[in-house]
Every structure is written in structure tokens, then in C-alpha cells.
C-alpha atoms as a PDB file:
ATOM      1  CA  UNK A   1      14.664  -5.511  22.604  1.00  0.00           C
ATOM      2  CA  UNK A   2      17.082  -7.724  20.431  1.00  0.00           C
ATOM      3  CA  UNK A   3      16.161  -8.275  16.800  1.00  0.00           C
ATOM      4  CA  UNK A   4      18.133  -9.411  13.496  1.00  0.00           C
ATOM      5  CA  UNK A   5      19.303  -6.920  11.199  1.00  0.00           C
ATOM      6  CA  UNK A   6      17.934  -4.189  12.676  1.00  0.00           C
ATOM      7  CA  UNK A   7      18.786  -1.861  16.405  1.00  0.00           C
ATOM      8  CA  UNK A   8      16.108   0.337  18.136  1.00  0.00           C
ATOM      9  CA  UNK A   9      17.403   3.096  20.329  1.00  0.00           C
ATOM     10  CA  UNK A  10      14.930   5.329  22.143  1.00  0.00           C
ATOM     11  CA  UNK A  11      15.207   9.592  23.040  1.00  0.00           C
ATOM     12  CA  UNK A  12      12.584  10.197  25.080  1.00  0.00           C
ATOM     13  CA  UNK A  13       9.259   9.491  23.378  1.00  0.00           C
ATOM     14  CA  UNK A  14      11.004   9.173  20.083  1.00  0.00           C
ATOM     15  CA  UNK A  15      12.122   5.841  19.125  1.00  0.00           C
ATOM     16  CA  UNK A  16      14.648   5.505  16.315  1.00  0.00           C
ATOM     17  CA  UNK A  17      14.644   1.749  13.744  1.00  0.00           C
ATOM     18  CA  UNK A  18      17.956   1.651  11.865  1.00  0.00           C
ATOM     19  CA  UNK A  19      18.447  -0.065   9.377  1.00  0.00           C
ATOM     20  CA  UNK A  20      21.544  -3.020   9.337  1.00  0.00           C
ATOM     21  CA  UNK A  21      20.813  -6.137   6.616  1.00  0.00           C
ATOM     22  CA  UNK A  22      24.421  -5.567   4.981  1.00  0.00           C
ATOM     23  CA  UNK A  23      24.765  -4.784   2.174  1.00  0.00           C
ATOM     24  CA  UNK A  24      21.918  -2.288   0.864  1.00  0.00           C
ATOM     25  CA  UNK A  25      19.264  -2.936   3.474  1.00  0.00           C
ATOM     26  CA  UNK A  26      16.693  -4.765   0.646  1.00  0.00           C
ATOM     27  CA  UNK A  27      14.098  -6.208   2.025  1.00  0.00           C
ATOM     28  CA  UNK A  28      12.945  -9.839   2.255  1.00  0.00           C
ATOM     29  CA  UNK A  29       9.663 -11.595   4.076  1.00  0.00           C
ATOM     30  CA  UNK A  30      11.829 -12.113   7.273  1.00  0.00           C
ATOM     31  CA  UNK A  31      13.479  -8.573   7.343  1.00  0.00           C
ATOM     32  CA  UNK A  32      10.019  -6.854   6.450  1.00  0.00           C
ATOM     33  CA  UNK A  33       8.770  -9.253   9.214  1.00  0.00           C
ATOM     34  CA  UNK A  34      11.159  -7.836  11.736  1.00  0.00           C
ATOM     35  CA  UNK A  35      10.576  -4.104  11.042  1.00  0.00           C
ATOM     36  CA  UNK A  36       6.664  -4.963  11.852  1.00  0.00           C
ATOM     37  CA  UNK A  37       7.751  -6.655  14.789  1.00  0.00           C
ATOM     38  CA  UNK A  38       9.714  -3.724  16.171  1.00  0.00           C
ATOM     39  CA  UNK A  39       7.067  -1.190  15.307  1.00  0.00           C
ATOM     40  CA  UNK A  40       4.644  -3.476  17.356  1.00  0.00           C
ATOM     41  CA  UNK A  41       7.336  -3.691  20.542  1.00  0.00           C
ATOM     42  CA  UNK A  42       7.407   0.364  19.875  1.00  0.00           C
ATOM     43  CA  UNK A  43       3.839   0.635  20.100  1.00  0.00           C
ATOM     44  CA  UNK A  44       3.724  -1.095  23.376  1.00  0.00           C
ATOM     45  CA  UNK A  45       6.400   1.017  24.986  1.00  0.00           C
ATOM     46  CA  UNK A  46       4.613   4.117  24.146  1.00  0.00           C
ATOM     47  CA  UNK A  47       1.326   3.123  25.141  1.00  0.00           C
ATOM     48  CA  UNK A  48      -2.068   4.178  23.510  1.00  0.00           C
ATOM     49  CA  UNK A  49      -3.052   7.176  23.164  1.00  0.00           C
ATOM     50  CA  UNK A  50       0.333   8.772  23.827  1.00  0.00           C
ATOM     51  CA  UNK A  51       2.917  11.244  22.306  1.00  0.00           C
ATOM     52  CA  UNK A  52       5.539   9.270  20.382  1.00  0.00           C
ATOM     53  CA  UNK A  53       6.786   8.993  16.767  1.00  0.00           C
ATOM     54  CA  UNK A  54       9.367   6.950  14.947  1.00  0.00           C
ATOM     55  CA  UNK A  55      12.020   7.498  12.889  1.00  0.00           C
ATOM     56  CA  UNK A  56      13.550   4.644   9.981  1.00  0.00           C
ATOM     57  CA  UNK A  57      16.843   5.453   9.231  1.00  0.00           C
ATOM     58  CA  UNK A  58      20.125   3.681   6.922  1.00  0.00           C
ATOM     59  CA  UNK A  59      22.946   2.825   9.650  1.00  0.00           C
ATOM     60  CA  UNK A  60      25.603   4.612   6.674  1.00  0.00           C
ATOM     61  CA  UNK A  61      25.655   7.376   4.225  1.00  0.00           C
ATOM     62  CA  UNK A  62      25.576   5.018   1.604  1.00  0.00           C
ATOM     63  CA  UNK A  63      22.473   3.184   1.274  1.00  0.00           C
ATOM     64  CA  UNK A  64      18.901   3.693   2.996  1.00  0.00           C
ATOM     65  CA  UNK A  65      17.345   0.714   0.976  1.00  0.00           C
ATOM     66  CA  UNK A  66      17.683  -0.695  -2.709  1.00  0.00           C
ATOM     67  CA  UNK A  67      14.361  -2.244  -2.682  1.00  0.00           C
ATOM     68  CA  UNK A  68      13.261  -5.560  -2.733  1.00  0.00           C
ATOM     69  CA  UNK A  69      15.625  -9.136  -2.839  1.00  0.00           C
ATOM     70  CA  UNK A  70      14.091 -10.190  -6.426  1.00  0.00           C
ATOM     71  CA  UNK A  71      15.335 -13.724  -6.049  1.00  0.00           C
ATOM     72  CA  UNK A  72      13.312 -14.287  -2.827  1.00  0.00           C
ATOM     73  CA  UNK A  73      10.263 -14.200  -5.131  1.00  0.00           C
ATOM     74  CA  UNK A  74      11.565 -17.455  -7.338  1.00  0.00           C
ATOM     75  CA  UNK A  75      11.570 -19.594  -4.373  1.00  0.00           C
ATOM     76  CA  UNK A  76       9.009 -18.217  -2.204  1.00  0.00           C
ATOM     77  CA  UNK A  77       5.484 -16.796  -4.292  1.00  0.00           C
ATOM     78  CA  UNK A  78       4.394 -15.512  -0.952  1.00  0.00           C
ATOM     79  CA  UNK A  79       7.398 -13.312   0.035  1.00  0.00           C
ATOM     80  CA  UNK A  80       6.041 -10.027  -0.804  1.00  0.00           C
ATOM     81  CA  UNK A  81       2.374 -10.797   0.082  1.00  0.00           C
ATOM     82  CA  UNK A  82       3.958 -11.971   3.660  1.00  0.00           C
ATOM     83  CA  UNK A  83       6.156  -9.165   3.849  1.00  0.00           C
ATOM     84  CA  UNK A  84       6.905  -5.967   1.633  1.00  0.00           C
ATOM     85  CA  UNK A  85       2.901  -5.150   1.682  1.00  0.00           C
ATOM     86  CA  UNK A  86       2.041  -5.924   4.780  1.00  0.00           C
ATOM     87  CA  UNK A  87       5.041  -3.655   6.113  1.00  0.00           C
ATOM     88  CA  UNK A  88       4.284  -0.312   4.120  1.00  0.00           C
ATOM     89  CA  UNK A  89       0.081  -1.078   5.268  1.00  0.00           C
ATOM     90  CA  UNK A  90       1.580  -1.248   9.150  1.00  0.00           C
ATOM     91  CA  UNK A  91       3.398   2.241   8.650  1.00  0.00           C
ATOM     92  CA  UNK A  92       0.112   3.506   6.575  1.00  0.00           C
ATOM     93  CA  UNK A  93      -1.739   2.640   9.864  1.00  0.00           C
ATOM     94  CA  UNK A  94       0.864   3.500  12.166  1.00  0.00           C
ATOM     95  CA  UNK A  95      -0.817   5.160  15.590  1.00  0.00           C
ATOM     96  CA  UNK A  96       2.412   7.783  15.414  1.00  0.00           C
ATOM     97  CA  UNK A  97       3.880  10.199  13.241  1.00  0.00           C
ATOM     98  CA  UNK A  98       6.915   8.233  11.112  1.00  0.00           C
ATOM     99  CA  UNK A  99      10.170   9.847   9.383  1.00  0.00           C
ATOM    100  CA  UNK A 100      12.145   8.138   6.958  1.00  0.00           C
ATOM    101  CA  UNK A 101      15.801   9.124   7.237  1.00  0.00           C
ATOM    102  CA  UNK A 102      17.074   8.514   3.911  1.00  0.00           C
ATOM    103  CA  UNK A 103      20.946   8.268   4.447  1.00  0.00           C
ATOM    104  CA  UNK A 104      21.726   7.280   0.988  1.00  0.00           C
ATOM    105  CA  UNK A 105      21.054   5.529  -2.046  1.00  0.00           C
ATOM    106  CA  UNK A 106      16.978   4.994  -2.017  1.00  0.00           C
ATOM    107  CA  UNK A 107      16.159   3.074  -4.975  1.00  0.00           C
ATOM    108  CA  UNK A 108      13.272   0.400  -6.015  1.00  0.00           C
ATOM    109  CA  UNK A 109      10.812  -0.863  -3.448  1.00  0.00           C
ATOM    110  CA  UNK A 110      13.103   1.628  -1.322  1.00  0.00           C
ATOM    111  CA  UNK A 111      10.830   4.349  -2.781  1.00  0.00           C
ATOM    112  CA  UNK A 112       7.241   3.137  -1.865  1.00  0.00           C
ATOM    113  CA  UNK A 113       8.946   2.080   1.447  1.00  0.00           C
ATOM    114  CA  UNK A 114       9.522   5.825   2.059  1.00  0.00           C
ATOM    115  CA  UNK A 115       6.967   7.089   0.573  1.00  0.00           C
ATOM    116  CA  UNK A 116       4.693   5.069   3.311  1.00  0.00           C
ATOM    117  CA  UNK A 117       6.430   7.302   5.949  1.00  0.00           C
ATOM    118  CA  UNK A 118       4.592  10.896   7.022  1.00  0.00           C
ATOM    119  CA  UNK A 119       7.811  12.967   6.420  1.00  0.00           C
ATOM    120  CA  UNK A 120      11.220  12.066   4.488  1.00  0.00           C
ATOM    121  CA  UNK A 121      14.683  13.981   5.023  1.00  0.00           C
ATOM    122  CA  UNK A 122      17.210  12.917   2.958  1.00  0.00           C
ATOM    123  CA  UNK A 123      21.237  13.335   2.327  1.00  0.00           C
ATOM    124  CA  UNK A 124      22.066  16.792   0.815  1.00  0.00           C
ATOM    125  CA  UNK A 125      25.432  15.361  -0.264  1.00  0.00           C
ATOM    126  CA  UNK A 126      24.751  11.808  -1.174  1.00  0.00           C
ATOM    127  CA  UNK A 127      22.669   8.940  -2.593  1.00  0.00           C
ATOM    128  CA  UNK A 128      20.069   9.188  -4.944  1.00  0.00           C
ATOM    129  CA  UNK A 129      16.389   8.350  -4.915  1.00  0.00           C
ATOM    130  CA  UNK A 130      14.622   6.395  -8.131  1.00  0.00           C
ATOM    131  CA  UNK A 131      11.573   3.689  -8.582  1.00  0.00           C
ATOM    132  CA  UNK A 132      12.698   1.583 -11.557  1.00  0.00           C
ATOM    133  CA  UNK A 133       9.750  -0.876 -12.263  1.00  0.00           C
ATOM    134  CA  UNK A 134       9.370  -0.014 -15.593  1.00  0.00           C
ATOM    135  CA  UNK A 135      12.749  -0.545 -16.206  1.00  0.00           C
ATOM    136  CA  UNK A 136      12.419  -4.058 -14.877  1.00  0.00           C
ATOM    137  CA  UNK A 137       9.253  -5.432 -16.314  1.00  0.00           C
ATOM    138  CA  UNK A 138       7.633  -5.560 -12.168  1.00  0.00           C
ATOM    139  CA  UNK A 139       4.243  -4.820 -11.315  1.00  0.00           C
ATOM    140  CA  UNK A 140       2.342  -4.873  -8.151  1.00  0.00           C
ATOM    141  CA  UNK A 141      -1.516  -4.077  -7.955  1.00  0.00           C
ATOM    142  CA  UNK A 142      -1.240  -0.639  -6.020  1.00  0.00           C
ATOM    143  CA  UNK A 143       2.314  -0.283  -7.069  1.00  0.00           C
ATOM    144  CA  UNK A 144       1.402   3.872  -8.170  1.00  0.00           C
ATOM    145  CA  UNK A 145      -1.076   4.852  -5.335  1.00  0.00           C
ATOM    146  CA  UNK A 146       1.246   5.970  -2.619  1.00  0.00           C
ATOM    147  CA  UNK A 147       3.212   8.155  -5.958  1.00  0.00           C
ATOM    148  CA  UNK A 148      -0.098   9.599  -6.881  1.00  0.00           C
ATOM    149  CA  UNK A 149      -1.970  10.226  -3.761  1.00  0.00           C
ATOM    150  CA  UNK A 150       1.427  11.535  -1.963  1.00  0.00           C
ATOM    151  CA  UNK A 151       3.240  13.884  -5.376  1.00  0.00           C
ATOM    152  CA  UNK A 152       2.037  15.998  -7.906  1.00  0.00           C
ATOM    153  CA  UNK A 153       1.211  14.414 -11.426  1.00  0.00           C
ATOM    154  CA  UNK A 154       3.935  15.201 -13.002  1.00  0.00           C
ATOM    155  CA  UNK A 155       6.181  14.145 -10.559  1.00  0.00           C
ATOM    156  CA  UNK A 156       4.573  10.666 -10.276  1.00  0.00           C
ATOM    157  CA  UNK A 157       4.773  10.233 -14.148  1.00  0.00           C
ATOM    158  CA  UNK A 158       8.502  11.402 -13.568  1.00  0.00           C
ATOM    159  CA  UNK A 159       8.588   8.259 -10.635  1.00  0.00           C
ATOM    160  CA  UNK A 160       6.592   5.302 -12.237  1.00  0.00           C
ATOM    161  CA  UNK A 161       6.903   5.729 -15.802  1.00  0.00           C
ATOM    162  CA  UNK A 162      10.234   7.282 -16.427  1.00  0.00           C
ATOM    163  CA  UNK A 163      12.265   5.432 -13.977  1.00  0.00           C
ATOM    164  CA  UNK A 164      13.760   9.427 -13.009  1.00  0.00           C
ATOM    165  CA  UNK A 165      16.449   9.217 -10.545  1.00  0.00           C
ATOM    166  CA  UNK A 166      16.961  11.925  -7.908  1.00  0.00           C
ATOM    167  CA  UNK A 167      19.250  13.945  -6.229  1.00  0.00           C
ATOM    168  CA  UNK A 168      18.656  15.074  -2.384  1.00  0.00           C
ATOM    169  CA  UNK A 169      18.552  18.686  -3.680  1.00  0.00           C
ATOM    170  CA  UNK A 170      16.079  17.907  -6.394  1.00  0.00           C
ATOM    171  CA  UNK A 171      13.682  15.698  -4.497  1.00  0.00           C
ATOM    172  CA  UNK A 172      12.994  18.274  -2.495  1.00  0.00           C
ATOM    173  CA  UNK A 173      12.267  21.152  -5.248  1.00  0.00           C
ATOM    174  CA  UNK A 174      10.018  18.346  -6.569  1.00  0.00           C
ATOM    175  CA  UNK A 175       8.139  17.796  -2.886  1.00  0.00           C
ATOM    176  CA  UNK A 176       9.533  14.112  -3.046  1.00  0.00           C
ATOM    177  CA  UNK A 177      11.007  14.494   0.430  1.00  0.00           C
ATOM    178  CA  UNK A 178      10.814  17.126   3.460  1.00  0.00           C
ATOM    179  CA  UNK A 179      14.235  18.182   4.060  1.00  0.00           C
ATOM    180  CA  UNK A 180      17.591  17.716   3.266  1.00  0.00           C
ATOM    181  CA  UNK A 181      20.536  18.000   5.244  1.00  0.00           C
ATOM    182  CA  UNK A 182      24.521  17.683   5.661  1.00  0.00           C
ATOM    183  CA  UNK A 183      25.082  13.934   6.775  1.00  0.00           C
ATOM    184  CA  UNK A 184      27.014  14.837  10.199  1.00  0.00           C
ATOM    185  CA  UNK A 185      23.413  16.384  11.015  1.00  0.00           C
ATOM    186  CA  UNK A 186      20.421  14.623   9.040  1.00  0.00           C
ATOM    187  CA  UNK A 187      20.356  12.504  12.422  1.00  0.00           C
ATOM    188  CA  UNK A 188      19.813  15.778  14.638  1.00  0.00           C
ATOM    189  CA  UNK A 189      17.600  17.293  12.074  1.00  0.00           C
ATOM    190  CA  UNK A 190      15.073  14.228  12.074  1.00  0.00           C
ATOM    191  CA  UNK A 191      15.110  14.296  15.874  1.00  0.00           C
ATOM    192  CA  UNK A 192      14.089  17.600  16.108  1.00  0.00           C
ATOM    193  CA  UNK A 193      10.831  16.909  13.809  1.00  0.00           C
ATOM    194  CA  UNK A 194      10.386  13.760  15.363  1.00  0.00           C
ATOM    195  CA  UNK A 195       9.991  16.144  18.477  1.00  0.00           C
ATOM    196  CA  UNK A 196       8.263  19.072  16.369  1.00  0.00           C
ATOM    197  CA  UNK A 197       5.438  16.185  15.701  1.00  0.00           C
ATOM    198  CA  UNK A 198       5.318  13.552  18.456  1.00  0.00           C
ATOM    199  CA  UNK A 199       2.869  15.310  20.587  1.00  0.00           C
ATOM    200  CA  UNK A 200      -0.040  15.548  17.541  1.00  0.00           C
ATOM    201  CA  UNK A 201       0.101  11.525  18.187  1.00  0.00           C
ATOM    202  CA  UNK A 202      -1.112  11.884  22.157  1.00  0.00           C
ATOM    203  CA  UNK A 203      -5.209  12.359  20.955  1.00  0.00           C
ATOM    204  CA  UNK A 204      -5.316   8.471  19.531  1.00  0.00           C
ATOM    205  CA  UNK A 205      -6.742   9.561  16.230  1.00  0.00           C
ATOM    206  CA  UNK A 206      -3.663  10.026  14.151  1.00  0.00           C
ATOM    207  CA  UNK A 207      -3.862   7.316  12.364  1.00  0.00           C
ATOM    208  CA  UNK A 208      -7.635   7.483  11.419  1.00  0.00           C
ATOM    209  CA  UNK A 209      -6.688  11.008  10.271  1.00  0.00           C
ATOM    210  CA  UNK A 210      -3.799  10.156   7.909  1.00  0.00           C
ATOM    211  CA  UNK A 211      -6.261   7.558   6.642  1.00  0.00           C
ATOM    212  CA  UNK A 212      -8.299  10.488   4.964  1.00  0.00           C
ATOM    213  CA  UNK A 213      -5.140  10.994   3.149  1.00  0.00           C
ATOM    214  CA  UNK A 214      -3.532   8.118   1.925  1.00  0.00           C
ATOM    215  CA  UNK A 215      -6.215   5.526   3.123  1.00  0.00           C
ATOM    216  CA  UNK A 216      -6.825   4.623  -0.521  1.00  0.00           C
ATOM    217  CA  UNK A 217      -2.830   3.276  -0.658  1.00  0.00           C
ATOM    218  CA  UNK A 218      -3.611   1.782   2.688  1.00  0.00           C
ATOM    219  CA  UNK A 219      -6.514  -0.355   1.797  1.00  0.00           C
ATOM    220  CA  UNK A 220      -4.971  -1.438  -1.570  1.00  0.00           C
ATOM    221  CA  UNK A 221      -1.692  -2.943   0.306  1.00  0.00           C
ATOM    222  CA  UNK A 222      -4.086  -4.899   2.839  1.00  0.00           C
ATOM    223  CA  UNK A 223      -5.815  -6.461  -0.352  1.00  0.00           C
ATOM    224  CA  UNK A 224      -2.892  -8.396  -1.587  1.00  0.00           C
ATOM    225  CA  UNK A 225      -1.651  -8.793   2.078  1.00  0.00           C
ATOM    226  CA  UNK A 226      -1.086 -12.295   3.580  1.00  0.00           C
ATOM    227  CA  UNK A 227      -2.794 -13.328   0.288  1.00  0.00           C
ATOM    228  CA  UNK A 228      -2.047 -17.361  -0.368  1.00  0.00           C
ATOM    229  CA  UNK A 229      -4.695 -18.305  -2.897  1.00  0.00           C
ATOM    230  CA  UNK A 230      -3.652 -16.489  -5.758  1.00  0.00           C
ATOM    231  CA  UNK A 231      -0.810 -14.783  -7.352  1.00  0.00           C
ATOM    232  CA  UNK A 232      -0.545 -11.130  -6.241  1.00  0.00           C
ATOM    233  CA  UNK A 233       2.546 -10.177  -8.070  1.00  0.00           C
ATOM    234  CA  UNK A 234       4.439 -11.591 -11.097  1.00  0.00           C
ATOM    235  CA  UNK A 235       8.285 -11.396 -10.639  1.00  0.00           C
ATOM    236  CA  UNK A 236      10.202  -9.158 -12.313  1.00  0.00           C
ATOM    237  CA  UNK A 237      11.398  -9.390 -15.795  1.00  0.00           C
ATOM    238  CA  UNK A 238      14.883  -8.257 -14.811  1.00  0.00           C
ATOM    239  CA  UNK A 239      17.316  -8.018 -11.985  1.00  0.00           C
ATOM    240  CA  UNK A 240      19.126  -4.645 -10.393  1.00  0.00           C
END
């Protein structure tokens, strides 16, 4: 399986997406396009009904993903209805458990991105984790679900409205992520859940389950999926 900007390597019935679109990993229509496309090829390896799960990881300890390329949007109205919300809806619906590996900085679009994933181990020495919007005048219908249906109230407000920024150590006393851990082992450590969890996918009704959850999220992103007939999002105000 060859794809752009991206490698797939596979551990027995755990498959592991890293991330390589130099230099932060932000996401366009055609890189959001190409994650979808390797969960897809993923899904057909495994088969239905099977034990499996996936892990998204950075390929450094500097950046997992800064978000969205802004400019895209100037050029191309469509880019995030074609891509960045139809990508976190595919991992909402995914048939198998999902990890995001942050390896580093996680900021923007990065968040909700993660945030779409089932669990989220992060660097315990590195990178920081922060959802700016309201710093940049950008706005998204269903741009706060996955913050409030996934954290606690406070934390959300923390996320959406005060633009907080993160360390590994403090996401996880605020339940943002699920672990942290040294970066010579966060690789090992997300393995070994991917393992922990893969087998809770073999019954074929993990995804309707995890719909209970977060289906609300899940439903919202579909809405303003693939939509061409009206504007979905405004670009933002300002530029990270």
C-alpha cells in the first residue's frame, strides 16, 4: 500500500498511519483524502467483523498536527467540506478501536482531529496541545461537540473559549488525553493498548456502540460533509 504523505506499517492485527506532510502534518482536502483512503485499505485487510485497531501517530517528536492549511480555504470553498469533516466522521464511525499518538505539538484542527480518536497518549516531555478558534475569528457548525460530549465542562470552556494550551502532564490531569509517556516509548506504550483493545472490535458492533457516545459529533460532521450548495464554514479571520 503506497500513499502520499503518509506510511502504514502493520503488527499483527494492529495497523499503525503515521503521519509525514512536512512540515507540521496540517491537513488539506487531498491529505485528509488520503488518511480516509488508508483507513478504507485498513478496513479491508482486517476484514469484517474482526479484531483490529489503528493507531495515528506524528513521524517526530515535534509535531503531531497544527491543524488545518487556512489558505486552502481562499482558493478552494469546498476543502474542508471535502476533507477535514468528512475525515474526523470516518474515524467517528470507524469499525475499530483508534489511538491518536500525539508525538508533539497538537494545535488547531489538530485538536478535534484527536479528539475523534477513542484513546489519546501523548509526549510527557514535549509539544503542547491547544484549539485556538477563538483566537482566529474560525467557526465551523459542530466545531464544540466532540469538546463537550468527550471533556468535562470546564475543561471544554478551557478548550473553545479560552484558547488554553496544554502540557502532556496537564492534559492528562484534565482527562484531555489517556496517557503520557517518555518519547523513546510512547510508540511501545500505544501498541500495547492497541493490543489491550483490538479484540473488543471482533463482535462487528463497535462502531454502533461508540455511536451512543459521541454519535451526536458524528452526525453533525456528516451534515456539512461533501456539502457543495452552500457555505459550511467562513474562513478564518486570522492566520497561525
Amino acid at each position: 500500500m503506497s500513499y502520499d504523505n503518509l506510511s502504514i506499517s502493520r503488527h499483527g492485527q494492529v495497523f499503525v498511519i503515521t503521519l509525514q506532510k512536512p512540515p507540521e502534518n496540517r491537513i488539506n482536502v487531498l491529505f485528509a483524502q488520503e488518511i480516509i483512503r488508508a483507513l478504507r485499505d485498513v478496513e479491508k485487510a482486517l476484514g469484517p467483523d474482526s479484531e483490529g485497531a489503528v493507531i495515528i501517530r506524528g513521524s517526530d517528536a515535534k509535531f503531531f498536527c497544527t491543524g488545518l492549511e487556512l489558505d486552502e480555504a481562499d482558493t478552494n470553498p469546498y476543502a474542508n467540506s471535502d476533507g477535514f469533516y468528512p475525515l474526523l466522521a470516518t474515524i467517528l464511525d470507524y469499525p475499530y478501536p483508534t489511538i491518536a499518538l500525539l508525538t508533539g505539538h497538537t494545535f488547531g484542527g489538530g485538536c478535534p482531529f484527536a479528539l475523534s480518536h477513542d484513546y489519546r497518549i501523548m509526549n510527557a516531555r514535549r509539544g503542547f496541545i491547544s484549539m485556538p478558534p477563538v483566537n482566529l475569528g474560525l467557526h465551523f457548525p459542530g466545531i464544540g461537540y466532540l469538546p463537550r460530549l468527550k471533556l468535562r465542562p470546564q475543561i471544554a470552556r478551557k478548550m473553545l473559549l479560552e484558547a488554553h494550551k496544554w502540557t502532556g502532564k496537564q492534559a492528562l490531569e484534565d482527562g484531555i488525553v489517556d496517557k503520557i509517556a517518555e518519547p523513546e516509548e510512547m510508540f511501545d506504550v500505544a501498541l500495547a493498548l492497541a493490543r489491550e483493545v483490538q479484540g473488543r472490535a471482533k463482535m462487528g458492533v463497535y462502531a454502533q456502540l461508540r455511536g451512543e457516545l459521541w454519535g451526536e459529533a458524528t452526525e453533525k460532521l456528516r451534515s456539512i460533509s461533501y456539502v457543495h450548495g452552500r457555505v459550511v464554514s467562513a474562513p478564518a479571520k486570522a492566520r497561525i
